[in-house]
N, C-alpha and C. Protein backbone atom coordinates (compact mmCIF):
# COMPACT_ATOMS: atom_id res chain seq x y z
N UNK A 1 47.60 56.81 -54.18
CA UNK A 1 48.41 56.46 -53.02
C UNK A 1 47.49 56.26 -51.82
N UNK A 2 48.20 55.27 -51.19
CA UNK A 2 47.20 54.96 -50.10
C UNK A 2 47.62 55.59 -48.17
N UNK A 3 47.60 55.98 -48.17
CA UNK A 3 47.64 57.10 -47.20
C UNK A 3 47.89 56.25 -45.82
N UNK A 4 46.65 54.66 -46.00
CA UNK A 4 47.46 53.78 -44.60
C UNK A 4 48.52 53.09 -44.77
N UNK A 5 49.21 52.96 -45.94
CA UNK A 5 50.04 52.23 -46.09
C UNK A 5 51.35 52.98 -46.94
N UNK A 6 50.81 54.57 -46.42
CA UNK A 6 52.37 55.37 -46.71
C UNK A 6 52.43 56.08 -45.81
N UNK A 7 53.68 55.78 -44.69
CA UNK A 7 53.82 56.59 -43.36
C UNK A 7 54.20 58.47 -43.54
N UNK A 8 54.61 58.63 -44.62
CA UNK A 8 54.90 59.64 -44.91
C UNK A 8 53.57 60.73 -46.05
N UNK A 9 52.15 59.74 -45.69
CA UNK A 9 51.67 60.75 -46.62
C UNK A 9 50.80 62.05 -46.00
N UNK A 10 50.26 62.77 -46.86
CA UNK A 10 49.83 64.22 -46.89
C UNK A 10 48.59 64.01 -45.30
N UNK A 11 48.42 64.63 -44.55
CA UNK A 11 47.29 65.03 -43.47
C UNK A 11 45.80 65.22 -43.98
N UNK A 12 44.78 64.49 -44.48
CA UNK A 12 43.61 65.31 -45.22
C UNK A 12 42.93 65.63 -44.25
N UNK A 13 42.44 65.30 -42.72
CA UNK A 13 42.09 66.33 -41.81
C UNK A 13 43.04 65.54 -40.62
N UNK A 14 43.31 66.42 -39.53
CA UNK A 14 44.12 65.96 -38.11
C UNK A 14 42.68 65.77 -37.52
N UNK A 15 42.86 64.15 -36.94
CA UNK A 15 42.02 63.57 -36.55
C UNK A 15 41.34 64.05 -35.23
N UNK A 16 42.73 64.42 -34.04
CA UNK A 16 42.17 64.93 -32.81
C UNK A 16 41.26 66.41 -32.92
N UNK A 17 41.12 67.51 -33.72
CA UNK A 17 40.60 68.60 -34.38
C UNK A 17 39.07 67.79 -34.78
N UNK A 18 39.13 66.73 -35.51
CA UNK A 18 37.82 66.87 -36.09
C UNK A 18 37.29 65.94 -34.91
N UNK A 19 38.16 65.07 -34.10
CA UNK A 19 37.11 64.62 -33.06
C UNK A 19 36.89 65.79 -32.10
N UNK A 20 37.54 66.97 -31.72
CA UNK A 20 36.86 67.70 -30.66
C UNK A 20 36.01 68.63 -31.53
N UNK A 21 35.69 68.47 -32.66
CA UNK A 21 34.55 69.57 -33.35
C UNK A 21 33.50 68.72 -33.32
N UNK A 22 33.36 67.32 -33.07
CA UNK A 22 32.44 66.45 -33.33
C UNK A 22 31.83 66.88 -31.79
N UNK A 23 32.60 66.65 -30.86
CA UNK A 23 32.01 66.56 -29.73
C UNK A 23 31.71 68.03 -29.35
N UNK A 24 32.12 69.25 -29.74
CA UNK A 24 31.46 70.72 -29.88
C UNK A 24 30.15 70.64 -30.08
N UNK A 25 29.70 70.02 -31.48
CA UNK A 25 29.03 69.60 -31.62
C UNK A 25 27.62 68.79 -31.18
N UNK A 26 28.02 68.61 -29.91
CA UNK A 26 27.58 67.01 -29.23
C UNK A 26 27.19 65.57 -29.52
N UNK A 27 28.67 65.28 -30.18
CA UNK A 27 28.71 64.00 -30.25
C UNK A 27 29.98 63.85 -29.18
N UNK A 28 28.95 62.54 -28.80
CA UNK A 28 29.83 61.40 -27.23
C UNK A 28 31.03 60.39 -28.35
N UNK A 29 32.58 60.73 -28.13
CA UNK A 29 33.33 59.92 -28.49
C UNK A 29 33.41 58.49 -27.98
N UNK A 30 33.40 57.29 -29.25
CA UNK A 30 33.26 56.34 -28.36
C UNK A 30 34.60 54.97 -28.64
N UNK A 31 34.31 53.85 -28.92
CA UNK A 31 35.61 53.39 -29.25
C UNK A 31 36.50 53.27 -30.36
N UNK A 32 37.64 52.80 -30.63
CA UNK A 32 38.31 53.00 -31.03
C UNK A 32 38.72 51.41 -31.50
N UNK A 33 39.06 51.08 -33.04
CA UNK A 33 39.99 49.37 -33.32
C UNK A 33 40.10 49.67 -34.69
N UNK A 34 41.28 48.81 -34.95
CA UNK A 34 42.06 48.38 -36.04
C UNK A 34 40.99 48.20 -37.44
N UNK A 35 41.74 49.00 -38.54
CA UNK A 35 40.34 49.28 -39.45
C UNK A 35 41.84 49.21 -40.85
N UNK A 36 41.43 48.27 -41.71
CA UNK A 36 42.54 48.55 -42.53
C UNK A 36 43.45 49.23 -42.86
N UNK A 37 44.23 48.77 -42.06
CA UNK A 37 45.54 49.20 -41.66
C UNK A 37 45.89 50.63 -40.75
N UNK A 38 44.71 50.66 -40.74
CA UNK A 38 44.73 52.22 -39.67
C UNK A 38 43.69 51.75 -38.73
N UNK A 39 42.78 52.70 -37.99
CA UNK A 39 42.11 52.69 -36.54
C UNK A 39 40.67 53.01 -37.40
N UNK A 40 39.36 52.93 -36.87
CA UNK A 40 38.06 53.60 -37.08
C UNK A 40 37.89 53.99 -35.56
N UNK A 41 37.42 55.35 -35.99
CA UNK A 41 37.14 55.64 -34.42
C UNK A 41 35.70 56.14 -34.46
N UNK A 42 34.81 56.15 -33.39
CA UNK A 42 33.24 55.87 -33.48
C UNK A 42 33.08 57.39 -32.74
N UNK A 43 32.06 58.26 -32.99
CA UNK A 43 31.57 59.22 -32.58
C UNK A 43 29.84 58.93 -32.73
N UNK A 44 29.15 59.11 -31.52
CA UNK A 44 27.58 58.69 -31.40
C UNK A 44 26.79 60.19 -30.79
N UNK A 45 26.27 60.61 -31.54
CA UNK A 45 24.52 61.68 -30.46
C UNK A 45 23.63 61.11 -31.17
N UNK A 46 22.96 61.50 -29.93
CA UNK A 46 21.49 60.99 -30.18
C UNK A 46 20.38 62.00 -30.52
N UNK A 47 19.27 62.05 -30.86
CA UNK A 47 18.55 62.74 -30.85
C UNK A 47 16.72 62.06 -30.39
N UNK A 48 16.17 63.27 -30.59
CA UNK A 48 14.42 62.65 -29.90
C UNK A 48 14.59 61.78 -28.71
N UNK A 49 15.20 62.74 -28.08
CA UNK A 49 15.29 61.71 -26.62
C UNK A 49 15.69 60.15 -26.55
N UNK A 50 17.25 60.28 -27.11
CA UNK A 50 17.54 58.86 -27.16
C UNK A 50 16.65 57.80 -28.53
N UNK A 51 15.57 58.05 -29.02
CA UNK A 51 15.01 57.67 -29.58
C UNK A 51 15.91 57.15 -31.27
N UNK A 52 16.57 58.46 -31.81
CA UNK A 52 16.81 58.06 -33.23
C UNK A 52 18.43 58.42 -32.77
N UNK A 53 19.43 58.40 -33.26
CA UNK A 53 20.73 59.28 -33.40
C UNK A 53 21.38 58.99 -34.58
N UNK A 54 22.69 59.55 -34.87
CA UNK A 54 23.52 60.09 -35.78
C UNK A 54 25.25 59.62 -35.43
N UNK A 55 25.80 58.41 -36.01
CA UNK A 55 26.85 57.74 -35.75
C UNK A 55 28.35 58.25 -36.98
N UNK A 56 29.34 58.69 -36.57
CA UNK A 56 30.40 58.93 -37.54
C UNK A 56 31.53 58.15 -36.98
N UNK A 57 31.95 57.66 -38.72
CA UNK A 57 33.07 57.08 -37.81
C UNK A 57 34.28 57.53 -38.87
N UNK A 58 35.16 57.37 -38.23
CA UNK A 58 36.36 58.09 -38.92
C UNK A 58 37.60 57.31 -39.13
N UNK A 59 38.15 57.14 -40.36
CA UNK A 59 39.27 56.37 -41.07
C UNK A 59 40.71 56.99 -40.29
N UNK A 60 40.90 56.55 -39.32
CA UNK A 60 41.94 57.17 -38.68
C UNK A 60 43.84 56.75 -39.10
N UNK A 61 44.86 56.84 -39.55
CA UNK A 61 45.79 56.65 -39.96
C UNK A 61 47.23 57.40 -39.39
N UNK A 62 48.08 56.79 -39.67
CA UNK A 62 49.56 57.59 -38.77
C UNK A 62 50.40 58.05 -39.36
N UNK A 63 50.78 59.65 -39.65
CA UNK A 63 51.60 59.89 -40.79
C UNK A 63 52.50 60.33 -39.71
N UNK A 64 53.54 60.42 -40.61
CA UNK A 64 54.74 61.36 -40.59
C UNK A 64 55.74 62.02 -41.00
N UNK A 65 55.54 63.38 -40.41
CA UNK A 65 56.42 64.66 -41.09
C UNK A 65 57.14 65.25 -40.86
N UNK A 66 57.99 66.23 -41.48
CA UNK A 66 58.82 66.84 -40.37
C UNK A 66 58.20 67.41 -39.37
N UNK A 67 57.26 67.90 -38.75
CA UNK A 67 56.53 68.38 -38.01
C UNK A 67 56.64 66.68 -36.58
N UNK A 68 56.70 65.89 -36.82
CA UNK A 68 56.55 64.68 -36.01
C UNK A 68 55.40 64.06 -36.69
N UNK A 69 55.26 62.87 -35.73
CA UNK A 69 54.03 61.81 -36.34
C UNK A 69 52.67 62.11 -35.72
N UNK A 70 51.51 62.20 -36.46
CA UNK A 70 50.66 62.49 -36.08
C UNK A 70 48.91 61.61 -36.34
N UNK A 71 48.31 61.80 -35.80
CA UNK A 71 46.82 60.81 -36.04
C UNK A 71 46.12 61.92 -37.13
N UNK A 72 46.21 61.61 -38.56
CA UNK A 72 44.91 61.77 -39.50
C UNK A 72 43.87 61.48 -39.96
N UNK A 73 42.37 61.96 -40.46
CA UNK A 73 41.86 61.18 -40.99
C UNK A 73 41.69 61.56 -42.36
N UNK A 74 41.67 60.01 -42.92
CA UNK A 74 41.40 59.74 -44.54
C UNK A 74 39.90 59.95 -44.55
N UNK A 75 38.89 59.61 -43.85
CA UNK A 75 37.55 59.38 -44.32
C UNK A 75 37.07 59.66 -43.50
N UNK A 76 35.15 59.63 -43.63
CA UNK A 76 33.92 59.40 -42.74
C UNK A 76 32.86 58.74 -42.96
N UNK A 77 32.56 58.35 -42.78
CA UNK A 77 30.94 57.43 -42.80
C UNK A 77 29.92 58.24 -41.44
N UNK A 78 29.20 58.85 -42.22
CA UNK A 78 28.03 59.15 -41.74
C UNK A 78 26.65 58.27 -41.64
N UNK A 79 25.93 57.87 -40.39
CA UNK A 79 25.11 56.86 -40.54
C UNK A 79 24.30 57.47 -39.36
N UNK A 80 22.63 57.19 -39.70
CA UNK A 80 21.59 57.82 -38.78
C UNK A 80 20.45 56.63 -38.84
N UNK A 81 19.76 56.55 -37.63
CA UNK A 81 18.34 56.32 -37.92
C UNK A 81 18.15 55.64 -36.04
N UNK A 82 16.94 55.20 -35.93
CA UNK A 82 16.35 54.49 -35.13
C UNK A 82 17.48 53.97 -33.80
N UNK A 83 17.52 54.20 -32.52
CA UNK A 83 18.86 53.89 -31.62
C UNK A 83 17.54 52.58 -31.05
């Protein structure tokens, strides 16, 4: 089952939670667009003084439950090297 294209499916993480652990973290939240059929949303730090950093981006999607509708994410892509 595909999770962007079932409004009613399961939460595998709540998206606003793992973006403020990202930025705990120190990663700078950055934009946000239309990513099959759901959102990718971009999280960027840097490291070695701006030099190299560490980019996540997150499969963002819209369920809903009895609880109300809420922003999840399905995925991540982790990506590093050279800024």
């Amino acid at each position: 089952m595909d999770p962007t294209r079932t409004p009613t499916s399961r939460c595998v993480w709540d998206a606003t939670t793992l973006s403020q652990k990202l930025e705990e973290m120190g990663y700078k939240r950055g934009g946000q667009r239309p990513f099959q059929g759901g959102w990718l949303r971009q999280h960027w730090r840097s490291l070695n003084n701006g030099k190299q950093g560490f980019s996540v981006a997150l499969l963002i999607y819209r369920t809903s439950q009895d609880s109300g509708s809420r922003e999840c994410a399905y995925g991540m892509q982790i990506d590093g090297g050279n800024a």
